[in-house]
Protein backbone atom coordinates (compact mmCIF):
# COMPACT_ATOMS: atom_id res chain seq x y z
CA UNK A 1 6.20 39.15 28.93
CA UNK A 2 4.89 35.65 28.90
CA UNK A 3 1.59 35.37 26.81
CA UNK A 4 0.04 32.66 28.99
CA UNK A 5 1.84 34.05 32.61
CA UNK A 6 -2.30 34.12 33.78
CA UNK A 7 -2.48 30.52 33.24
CA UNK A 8 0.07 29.35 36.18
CA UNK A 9 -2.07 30.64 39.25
CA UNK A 10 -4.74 27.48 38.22
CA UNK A 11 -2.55 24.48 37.65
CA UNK A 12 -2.37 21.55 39.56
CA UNK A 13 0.96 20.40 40.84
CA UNK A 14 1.17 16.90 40.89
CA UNK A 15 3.43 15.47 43.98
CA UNK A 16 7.01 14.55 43.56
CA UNK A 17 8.87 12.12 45.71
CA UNK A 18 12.75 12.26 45.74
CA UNK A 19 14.00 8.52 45.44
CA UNK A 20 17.63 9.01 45.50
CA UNK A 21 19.68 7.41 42.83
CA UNK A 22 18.68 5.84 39.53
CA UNK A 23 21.33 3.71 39.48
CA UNK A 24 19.60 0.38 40.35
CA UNK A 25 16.94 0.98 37.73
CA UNK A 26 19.62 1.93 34.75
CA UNK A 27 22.89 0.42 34.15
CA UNK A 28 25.84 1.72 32.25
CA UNK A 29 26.77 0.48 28.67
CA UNK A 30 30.06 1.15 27.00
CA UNK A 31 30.01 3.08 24.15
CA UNK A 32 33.28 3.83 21.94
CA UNK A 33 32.58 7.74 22.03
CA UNK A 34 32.69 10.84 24.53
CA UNK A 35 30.64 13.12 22.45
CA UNK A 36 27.49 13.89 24.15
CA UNK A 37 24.66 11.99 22.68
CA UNK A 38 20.79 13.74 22.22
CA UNK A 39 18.86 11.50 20.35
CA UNK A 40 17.93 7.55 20.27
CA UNK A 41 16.37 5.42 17.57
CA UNK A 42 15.50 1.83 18.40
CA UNK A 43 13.57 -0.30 15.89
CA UNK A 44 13.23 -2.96 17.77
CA UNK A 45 14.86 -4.41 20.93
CA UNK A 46 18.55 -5.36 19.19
CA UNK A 47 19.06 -2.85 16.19
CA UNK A 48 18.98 0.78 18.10
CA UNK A 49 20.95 3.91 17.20
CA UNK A 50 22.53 6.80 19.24
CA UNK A 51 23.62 10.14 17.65
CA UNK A 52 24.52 13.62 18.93
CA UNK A 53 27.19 16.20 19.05
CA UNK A 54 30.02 16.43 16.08
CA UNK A 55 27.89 14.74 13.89
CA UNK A 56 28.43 11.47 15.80
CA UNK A 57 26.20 8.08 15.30
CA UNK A 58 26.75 5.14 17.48
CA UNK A 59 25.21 1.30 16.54
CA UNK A 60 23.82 -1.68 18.25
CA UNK A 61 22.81 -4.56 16.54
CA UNK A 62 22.66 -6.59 20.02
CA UNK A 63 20.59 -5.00 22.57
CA UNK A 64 23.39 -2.61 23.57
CA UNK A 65 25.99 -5.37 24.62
CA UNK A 66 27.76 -3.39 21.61
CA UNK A 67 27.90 -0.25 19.63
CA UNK A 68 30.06 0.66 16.82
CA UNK A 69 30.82 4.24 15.22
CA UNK A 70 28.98 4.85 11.76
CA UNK A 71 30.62 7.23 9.35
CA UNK A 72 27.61 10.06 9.48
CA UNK A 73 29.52 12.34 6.83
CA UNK A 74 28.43 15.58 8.85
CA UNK A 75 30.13 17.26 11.87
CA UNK A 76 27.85 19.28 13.09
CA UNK A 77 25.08 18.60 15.47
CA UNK A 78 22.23 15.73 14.75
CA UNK A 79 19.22 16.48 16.22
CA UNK A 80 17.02 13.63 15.46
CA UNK A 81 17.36 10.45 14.20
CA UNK A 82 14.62 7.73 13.14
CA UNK A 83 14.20 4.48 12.19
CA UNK A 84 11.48 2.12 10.64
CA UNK A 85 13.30 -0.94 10.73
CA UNK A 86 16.90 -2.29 11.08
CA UNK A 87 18.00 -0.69 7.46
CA UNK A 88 15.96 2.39 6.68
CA UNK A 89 16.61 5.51 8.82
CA UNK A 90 16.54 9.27 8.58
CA UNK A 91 18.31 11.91 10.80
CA UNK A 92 18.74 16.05 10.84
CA UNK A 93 21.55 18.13 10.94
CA UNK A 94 21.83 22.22 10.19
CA UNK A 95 24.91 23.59 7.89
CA UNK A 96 25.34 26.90 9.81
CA UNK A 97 28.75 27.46 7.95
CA UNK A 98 28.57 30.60 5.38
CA UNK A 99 27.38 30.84 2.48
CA UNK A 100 25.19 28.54 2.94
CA UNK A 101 22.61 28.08 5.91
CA UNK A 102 19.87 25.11 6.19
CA UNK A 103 18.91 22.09 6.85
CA UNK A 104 20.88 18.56 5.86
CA UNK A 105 19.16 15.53 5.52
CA UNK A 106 20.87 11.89 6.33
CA UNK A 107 19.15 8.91 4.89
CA UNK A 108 20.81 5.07 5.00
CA UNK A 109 19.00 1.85 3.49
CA UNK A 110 21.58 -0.50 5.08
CA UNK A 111 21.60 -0.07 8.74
CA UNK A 112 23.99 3.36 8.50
CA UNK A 113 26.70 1.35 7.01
CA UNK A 114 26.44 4.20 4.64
CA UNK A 115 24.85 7.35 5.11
CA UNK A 116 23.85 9.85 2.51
CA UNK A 117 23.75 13.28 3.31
CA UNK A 118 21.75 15.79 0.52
CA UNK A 119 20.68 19.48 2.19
CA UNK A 120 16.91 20.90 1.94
CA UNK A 121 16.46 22.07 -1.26
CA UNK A 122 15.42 25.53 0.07
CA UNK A 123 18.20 27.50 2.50
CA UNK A 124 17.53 29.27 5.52
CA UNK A 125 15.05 26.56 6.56
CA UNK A 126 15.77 24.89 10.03
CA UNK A 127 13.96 21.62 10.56
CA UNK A 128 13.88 20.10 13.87
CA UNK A 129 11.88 16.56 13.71
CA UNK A 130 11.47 14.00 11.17
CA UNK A 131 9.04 11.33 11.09
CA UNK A 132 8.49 8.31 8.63
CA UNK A 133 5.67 5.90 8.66
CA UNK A 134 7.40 3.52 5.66
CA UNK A 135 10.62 4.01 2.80
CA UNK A 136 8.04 6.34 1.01
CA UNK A 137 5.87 8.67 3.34
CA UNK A 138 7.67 11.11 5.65
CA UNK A 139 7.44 13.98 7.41
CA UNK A 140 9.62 16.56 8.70
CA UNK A 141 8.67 20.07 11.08
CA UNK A 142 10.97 22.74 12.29
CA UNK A 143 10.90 26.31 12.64
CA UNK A 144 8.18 29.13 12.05
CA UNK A 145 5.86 26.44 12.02
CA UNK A 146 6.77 24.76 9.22
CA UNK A 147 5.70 21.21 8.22
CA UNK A 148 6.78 19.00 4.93
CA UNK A 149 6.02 16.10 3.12
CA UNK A 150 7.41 13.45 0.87
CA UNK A 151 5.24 10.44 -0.45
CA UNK A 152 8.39 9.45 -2.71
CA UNK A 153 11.12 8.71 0.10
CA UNK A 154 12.90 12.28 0.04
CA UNK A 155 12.93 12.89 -3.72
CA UNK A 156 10.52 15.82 -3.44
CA UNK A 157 9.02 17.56 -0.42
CA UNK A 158 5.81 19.53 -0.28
CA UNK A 159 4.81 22.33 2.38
CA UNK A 160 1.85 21.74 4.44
CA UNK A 161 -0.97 24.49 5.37
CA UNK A 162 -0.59 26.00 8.72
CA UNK A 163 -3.73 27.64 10.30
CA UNK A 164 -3.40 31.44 10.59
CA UNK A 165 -3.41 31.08 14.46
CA UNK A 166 -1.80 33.94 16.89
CA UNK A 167 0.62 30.66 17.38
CA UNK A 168 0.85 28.92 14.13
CA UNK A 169 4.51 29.92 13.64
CA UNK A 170 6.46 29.22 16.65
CA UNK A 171 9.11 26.60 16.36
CA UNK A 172 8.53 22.48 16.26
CA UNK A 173 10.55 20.54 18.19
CA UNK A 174 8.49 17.35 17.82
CA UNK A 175 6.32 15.88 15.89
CA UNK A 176 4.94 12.08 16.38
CA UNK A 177 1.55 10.75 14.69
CA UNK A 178 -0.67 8.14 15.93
CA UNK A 179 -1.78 6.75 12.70
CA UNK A 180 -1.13 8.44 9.17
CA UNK A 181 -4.46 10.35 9.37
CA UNK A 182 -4.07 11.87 13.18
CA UNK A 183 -0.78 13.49 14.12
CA UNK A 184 0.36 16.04 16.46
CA UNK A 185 3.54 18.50 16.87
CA UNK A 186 4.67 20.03 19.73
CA UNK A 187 7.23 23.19 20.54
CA UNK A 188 7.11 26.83 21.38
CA UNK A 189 9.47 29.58 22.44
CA UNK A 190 10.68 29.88 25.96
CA UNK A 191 9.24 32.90 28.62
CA UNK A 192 6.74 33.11 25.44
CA UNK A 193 4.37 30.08 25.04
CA UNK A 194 3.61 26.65 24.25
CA UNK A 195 2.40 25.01 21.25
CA UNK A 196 0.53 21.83 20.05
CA UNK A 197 -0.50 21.50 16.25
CA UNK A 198 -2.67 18.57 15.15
CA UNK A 199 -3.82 17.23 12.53
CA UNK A 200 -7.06 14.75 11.87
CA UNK A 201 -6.84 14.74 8.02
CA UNK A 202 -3.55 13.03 7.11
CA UNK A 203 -1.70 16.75 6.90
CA UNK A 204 -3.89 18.63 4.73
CA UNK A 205 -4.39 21.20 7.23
CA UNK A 206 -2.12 21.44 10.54
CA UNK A 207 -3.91 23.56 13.58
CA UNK A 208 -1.81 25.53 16.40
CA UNK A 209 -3.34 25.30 19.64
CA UNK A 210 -1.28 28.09 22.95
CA UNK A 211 -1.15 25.57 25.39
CA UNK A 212 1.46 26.93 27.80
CA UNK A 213 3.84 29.36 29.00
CA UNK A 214 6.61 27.47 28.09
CA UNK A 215 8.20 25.29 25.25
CA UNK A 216 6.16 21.65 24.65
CA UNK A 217 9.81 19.66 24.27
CA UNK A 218 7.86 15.98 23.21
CA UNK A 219 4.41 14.04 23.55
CA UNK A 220 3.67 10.74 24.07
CA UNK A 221 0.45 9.34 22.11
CA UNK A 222 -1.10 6.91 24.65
CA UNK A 223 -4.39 6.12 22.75
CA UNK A 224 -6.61 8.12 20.37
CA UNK A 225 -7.49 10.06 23.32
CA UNK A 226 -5.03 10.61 25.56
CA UNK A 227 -1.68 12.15 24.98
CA UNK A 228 0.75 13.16 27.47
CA UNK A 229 3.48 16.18 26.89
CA UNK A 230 6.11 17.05 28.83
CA UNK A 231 8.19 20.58 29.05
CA UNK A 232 9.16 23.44 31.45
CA UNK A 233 11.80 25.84 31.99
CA UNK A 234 14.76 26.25 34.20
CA UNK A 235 12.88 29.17 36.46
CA UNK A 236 9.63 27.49 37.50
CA UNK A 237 10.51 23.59 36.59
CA UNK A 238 9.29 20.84 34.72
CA UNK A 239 5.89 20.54 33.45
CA UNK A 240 3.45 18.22 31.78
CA UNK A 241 0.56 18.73 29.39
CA UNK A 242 -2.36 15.95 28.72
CA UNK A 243 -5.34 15.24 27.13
CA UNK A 244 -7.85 13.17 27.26
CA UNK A 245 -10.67 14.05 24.55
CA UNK A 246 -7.66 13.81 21.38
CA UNK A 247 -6.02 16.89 21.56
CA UNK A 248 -9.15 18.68 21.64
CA UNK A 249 -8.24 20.66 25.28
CA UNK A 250 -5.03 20.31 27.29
CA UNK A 251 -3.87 20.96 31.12
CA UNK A 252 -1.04 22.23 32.06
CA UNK A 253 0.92 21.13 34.90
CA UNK A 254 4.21 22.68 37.02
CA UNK A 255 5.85 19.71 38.47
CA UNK A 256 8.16 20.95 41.66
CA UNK A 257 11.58 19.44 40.59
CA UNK A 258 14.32 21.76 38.30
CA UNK A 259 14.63 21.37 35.11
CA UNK A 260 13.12 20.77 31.53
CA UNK A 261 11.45 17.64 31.09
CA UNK A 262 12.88 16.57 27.25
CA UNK A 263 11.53 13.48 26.21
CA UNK A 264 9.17 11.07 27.99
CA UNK A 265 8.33 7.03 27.12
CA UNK A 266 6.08 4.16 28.59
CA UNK A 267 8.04 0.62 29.23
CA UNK A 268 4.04 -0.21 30.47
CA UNK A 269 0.59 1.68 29.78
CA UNK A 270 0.91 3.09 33.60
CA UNK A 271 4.98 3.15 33.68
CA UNK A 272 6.62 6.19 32.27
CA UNK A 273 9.88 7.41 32.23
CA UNK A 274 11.17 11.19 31.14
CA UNK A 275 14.45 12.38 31.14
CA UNK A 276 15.58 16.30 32.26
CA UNK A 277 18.54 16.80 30.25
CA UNK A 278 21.48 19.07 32.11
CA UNK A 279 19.45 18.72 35.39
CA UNK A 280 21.00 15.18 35.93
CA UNK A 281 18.10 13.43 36.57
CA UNK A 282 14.78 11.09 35.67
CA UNK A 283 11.24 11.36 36.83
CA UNK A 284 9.05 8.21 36.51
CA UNK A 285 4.72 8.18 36.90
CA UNK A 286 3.58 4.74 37.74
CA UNK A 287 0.23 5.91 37.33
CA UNK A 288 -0.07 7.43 33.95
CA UNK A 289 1.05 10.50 35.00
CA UNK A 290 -0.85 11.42 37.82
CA UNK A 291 2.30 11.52 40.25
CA UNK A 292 5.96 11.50 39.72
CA UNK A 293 8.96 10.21 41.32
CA UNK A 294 12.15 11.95 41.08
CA UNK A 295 16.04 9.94 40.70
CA UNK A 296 18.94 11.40 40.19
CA UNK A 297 20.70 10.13 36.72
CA UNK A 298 23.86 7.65 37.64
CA UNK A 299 27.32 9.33 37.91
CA UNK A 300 25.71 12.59 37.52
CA UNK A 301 25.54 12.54 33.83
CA UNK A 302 22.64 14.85 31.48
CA UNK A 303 20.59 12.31 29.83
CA UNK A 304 18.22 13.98 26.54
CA UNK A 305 16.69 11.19 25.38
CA UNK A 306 14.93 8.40 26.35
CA UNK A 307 13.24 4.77 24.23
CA UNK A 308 11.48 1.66 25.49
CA UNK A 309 10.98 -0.68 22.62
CA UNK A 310 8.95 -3.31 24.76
CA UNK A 311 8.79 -3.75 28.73
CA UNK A 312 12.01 -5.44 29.13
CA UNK A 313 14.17 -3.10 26.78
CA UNK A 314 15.00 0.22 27.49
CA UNK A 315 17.79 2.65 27.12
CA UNK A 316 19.05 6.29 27.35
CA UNK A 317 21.55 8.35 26.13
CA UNK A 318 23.51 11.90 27.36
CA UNK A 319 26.46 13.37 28.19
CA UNK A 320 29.85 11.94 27.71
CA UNK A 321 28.98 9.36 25.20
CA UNK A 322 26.82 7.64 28.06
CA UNK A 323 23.93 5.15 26.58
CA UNK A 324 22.29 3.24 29.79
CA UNK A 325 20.03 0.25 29.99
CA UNK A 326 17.25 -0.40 31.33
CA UNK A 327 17.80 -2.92 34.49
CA UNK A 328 14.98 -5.48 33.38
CA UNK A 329 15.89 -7.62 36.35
CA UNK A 330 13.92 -5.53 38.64
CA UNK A 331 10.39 -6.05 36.98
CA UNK A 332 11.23 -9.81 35.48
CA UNK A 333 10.66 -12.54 37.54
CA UNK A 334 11.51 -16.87 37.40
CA UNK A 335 9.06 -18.94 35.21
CA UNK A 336 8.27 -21.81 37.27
CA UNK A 337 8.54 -25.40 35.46
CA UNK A 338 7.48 -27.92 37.68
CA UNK A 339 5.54 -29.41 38.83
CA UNK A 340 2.31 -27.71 36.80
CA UNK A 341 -0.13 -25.92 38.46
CA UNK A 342 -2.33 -27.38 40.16
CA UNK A 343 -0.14 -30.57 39.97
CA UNK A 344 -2.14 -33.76 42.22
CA UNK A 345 -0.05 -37.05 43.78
CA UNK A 346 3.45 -35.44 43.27
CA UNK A 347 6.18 -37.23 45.31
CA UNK A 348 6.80 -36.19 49.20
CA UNK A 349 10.30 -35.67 47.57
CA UNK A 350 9.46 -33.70 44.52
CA UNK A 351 11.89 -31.81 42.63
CA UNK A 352 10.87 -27.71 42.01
CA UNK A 353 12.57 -26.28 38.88
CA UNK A 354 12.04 -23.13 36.83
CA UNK A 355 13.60 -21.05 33.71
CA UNK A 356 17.02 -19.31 34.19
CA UNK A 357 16.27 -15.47 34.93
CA UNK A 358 19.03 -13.54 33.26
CA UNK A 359 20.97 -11.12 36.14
CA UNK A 360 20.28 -13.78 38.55
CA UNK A 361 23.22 -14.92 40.68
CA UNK A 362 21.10 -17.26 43.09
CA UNK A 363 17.39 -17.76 43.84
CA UNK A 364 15.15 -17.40 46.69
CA UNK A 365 12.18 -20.12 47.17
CA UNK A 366 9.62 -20.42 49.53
CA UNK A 367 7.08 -23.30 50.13
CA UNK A 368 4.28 -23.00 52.55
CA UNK A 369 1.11 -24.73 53.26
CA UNK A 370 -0.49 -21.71 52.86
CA UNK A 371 -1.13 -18.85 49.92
CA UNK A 372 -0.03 -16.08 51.51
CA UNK A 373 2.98 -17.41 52.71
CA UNK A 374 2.74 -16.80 56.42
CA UNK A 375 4.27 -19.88 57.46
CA UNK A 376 6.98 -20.94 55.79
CA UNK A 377 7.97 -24.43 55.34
CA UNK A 378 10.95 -23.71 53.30
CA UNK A 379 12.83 -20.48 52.60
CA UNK A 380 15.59 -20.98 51.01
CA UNK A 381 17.74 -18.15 49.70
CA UNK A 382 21.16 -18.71 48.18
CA UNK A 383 19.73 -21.89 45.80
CA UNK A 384 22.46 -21.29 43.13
CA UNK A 385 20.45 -23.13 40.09
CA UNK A 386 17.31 -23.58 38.72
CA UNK A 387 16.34 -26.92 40.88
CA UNK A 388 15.65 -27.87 44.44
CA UNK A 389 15.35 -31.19 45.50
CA UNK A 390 13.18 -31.46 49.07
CA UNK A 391 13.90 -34.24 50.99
CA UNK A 392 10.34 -34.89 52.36
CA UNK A 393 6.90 -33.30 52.51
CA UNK A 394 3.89 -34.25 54.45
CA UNK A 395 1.97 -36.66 52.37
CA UNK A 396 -1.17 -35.58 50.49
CA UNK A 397 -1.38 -31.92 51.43
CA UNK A 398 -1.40 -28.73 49.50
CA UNK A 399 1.80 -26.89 49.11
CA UNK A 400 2.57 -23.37 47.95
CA UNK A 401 5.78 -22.03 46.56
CA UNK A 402 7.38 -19.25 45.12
CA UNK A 403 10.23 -18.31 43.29
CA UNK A 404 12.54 -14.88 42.62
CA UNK A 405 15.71 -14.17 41.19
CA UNK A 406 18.92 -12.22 43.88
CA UNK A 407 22.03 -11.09 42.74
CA UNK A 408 24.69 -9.35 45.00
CA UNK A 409 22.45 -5.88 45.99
CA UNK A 410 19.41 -6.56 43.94
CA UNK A 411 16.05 -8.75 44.05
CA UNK A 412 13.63 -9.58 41.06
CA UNK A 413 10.26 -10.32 41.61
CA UNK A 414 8.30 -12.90 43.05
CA UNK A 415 7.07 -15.93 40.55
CA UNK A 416 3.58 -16.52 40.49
CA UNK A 417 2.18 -18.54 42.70
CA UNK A 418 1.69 -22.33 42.20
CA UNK A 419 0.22 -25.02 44.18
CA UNK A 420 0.65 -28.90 44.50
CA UNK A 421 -0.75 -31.73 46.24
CA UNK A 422 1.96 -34.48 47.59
CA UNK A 423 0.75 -38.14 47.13
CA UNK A 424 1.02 -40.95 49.38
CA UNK A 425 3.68 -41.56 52.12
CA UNK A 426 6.28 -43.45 50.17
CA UNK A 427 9.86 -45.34 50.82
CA UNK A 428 12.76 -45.20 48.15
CA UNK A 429 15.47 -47.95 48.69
CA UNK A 430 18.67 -48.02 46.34
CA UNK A 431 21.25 -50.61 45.80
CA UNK A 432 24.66 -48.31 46.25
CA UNK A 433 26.97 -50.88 45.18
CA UNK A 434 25.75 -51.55 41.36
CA UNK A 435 25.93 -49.72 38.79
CA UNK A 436 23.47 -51.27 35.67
CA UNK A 437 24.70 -51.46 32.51
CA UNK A 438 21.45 -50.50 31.08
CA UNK A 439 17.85 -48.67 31.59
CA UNK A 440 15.41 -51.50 32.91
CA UNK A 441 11.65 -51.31 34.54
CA UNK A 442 10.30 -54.87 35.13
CA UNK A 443 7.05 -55.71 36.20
CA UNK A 444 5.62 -54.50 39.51
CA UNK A 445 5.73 -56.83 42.15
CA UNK A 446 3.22 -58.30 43.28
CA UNK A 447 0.84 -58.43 40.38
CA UNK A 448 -2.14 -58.34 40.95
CA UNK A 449 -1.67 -56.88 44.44
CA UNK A 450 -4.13 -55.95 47.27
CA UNK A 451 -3.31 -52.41 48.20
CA UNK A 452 0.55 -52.09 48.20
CA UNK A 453 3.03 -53.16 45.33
CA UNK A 454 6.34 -52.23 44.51
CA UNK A 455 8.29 -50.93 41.49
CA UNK A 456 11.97 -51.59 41.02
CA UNK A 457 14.28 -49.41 37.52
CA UNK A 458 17.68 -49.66 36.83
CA UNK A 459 19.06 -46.17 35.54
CA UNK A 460 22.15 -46.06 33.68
CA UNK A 461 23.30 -42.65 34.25
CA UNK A 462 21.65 -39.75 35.98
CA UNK A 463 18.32 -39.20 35.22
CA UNK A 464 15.04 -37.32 36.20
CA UNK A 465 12.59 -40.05 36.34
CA UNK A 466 8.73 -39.73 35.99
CA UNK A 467 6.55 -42.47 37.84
CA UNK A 468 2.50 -41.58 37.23
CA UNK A 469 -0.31 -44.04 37.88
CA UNK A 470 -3.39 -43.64 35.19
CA UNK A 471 -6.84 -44.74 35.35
CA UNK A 472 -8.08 -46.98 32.09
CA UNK A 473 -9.68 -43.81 30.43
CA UNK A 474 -6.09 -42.16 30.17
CA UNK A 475 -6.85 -39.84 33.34
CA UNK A 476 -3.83 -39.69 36.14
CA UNK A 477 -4.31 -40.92 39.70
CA UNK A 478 -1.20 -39.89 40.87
CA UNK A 479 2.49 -39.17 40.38
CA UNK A 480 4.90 -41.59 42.14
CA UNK A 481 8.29 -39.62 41.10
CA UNK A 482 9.20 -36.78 39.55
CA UNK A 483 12.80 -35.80 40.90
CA UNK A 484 16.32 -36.57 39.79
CA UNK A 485 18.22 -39.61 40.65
CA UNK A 486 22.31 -41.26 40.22
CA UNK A 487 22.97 -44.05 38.60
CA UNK A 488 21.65 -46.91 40.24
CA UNK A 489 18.54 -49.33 41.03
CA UNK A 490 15.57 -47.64 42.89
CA UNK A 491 12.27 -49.57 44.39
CA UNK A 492 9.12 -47.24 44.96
CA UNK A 493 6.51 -48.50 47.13
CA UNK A 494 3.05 -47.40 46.60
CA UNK A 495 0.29 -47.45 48.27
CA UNK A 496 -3.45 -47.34 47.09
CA UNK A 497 -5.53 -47.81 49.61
CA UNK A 498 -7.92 -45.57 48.73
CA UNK A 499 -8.47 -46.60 45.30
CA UNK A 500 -11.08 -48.88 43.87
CA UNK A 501 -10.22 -52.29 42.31
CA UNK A 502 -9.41 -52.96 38.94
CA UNK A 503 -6.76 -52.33 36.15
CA UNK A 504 -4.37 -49.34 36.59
CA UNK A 505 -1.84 -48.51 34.16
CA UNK A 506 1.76 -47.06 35.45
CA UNK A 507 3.90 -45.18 33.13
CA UNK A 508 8.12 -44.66 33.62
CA UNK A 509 10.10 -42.63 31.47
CA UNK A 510 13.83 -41.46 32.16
CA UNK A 511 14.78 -38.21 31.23
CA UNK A 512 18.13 -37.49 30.04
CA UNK A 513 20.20 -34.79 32.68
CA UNK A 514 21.86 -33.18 30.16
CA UNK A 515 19.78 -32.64 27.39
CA UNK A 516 16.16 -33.05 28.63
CA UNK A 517 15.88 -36.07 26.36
CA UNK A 518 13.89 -39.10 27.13
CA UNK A 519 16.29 -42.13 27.22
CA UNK A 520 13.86 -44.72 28.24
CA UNK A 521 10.24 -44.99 28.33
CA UNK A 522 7.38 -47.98 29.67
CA UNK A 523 3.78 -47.89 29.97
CA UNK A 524 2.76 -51.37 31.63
CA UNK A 525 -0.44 -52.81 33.48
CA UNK A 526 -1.34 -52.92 36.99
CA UNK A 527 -4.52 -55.23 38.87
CA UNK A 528 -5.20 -53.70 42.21
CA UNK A 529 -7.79 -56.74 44.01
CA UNK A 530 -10.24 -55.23 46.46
């Protein structure tokens, strides 16, 4: 008989959508293992761990591109493990071969090149979680309610009081803290009920809280106020629990999709993902829970856990030694170079550029004169680097573009959105038949000049070349060139019509193709005569 059956008749059910596959959103890593894998342990977005059945660890030490066997000691199941850092970790096993019954504890200081095993000193004890907040201060939770301390790094453990609650007792499965004075523990028994303990005093006292009819499996910590849990059973389907006052009243909700919801974590504070174990499959809440959407898991595989370590890094692990990564190329987007924001007199043949995106095989880019992009005066889609050359703009207008990253089946997203206003209406004329021996940028010609002069450089090699115009006080007028050139000699016209007389200053520099070095730089005076 289920102690909280009454409860179900109230809940809310928040909607589910069925996306189809997860497979564009997490990609397959190679692991040297089949064993299935239950629990993940990342301390930061390069040094993560893997462990699971027949005592099995697996280790990354690159962000997944890699992962080597450790030598765990122990063949029995691990349960947890946890990290603080790239050396110090923890992780929980049971010996459930007579005599002896218990709990075995795994502890490494270098990375899990070794691991030590010792077993709780008391038998017949069968912890489930462990949780340290440095080498020293620990905790660990498990069955009949039971929750332990160490402030010395595992030499000696303590028990902590338990309320006398109808529900004190029931199993932990996890147990997470928010700071080292709030924490909170989650489990239960299945058909039976659901459990939260918490505590606001740094462990002195631990109080059980019946929240549900079913098993609590995890709980995320968003804030000091709102936590989100997630559980279920294989008859009436996943479920979440949340708060929003600190743990102080929870709701229950039946989500309409089979399975258990195991473990749930945020890659953003409105972006979570939770994996369903042998039901094959993911549900994600873009909106901090409030809805869900459903995806099956890739290749049908179980998948237990589940660890973002920042919004660009985030893996799974399950069945058949499967660890999958988090397709960052979906939510990433180009970081657009130049010209700057807001950029005034650029060239009517500018150069765009912008950073590499990593899973990009070629770029889309898209200029318009206006910012919504309804007419399009470029839109370019198989650009296959990180420049674009246009051959010519309309002269002193606003321009708009965009950039995002496209592989073979996939898009990133769009760049922000910059702006830039072309200067004037300018000729280029080269000499094709000499290569210079060396950088040169005389004079302009005429000097002093009466609205339009010219300027004549020599390049080399290849370069990008920057032409501006400045005012006295150091403040630019305008930007003659910025774009790429051969080897050659160039002559820019320019034409200021619209300025007032007096002394300008015009700056060149040549900027190595290569390396982004500047090979040659001039800053020289101009006398416009109006």
């Amino acid at each position: 008989m289920r102690l909280f059956h009454f409860l179900i008749s109230g809940l809310l059910i928040p909607f589910i959508a069925i996306s189809g596959s997860a497979q564009q959103y997490w990609l397959p890593l190679s692991t040297p293992t089949l064993q299935t894998l239950r629990t993940l342990s990342f301390s930061d977005s390069l040094h993560g761990w893997a462990a699971g059945d027949s005592g099995v660890i697996v280790h990354t030490s690159d962000g997944g591109d890699n992962w080597q066997i450790q030598n765990s000691s122990v063949n029995s199941l691990i349960l947890e493990i946890f990290f603080i850092d790239s050396q110090n970790g923890w992780a929980l096993t049971w010996d459930l071969e007579p005599p002896t019954f218990g709990t075995i504890i795994l502890h490494t200081t270098d990375g899990g090149l070794h691991w030590n095993s010792a077993p709780y000193p008391q038998a017949n004890v069968f912890l489930r979680s462990i949780f340290f907040f440095d080498v020293l201060n620990g905790w660990m939770a498990g069955a009949n309610g039971l929750f332990i301390q160490t402030q010395d790094g595992g030499q000696n453990w303590n028990v902590a009081p338990v309320d006398s609650s109808l529900f004190a007792h029931y199993p932990v499965i996890h147990l997470n803290f928010f700071d080292p004075m709030i924490g909170f523990a989650c489990g239960g028994a299945f058909d039976l009920a659901g459990v939260v303990w918490r505590t606001t005093d740094a462990g002195q006292l631990w109080m059980a809280q019946g929240v549900a009819p079913e098993p609590i499996q995890h709980l995320w910590i968003l804030d000091s106020l709102h936590i989100l849990g997630m559980g279920g059973d294989y008859e009436f389907g996943a479920a979440t629990l949340k708060s929003s006052d600190g743990g102080n009243s929870w709701q229950y909700n039946l989500l309409p999709t089979f399975g258990v919801a195991r473990v749930v974590s945020f890659r953003t504070m409105q972006e979570g993902w939770a994996v369903l174990g042998l039901a094959n499959k993911y549900i994600v809440s873009r909106d901090t829970g409030q809805s869900w959407q459903e995806y099956a898991a890739p290749d049908s595989i179980g998948v237990f856990d589940i660890v973002f370590t920042d919004t660009l890094h985030g893996f799974t692990a399950g069945t058949m030694g499967k660890i999958l990564l988090y397709n960052s190329f979906l939510v990433t987007s180009p970081i657009l170079l130049h010209p700057l924001d807001g950029a005034l007199g650029i060239s009517i043949s500018p150069t765009l550029s912008w950073q590499f995106l990593k899973g990009a095989e070629f770029y889309h880019l898209q200029v318009s004169l206006s910012p919504d992009f309804s007419v399009l005066l470029i839109n370019e889609t198989n650009i296959p680097s990180t420049i674009y050359s246009i051959d010519s703009l309309s002269p002193q207008t606003v321009h708009y573009w965009r950039v995002r990253g496209m592989s073979s089946n996939e898009v990133s997203r769009w760049s922000e959105v910059r702006n830039f206003t072309t200067g004037s209406s300018v000729g280029i004329s080269l000499d094709a038949d000499k290569i210079p021996e060396s950088f040169h940028f005389p004079q302009n010609f005429p000097n002093p000049f009466n609205v339009t002069t010219n300027f004549e450089f020599s390049l080399s090699v290849p370069c990008r070349i920057q032409l501006e115009i400045f005012d006295v006080a150091g403040q630019r007028i305008e930007t003659l060139i910025d774009k790429h050139f051969p080897a050659g000699i160039f002559r820019q016209q320019w034409h200021a019509e619209k300025l007032a007389g007096g002394i300008y200053l015009v700056h060149f520099r040549a900027i190595s193709a290569s390396d982004q070095s500047i090979r040659y730089r001039r800053t020289g005076k101009i006398l416009l005569l109006k």
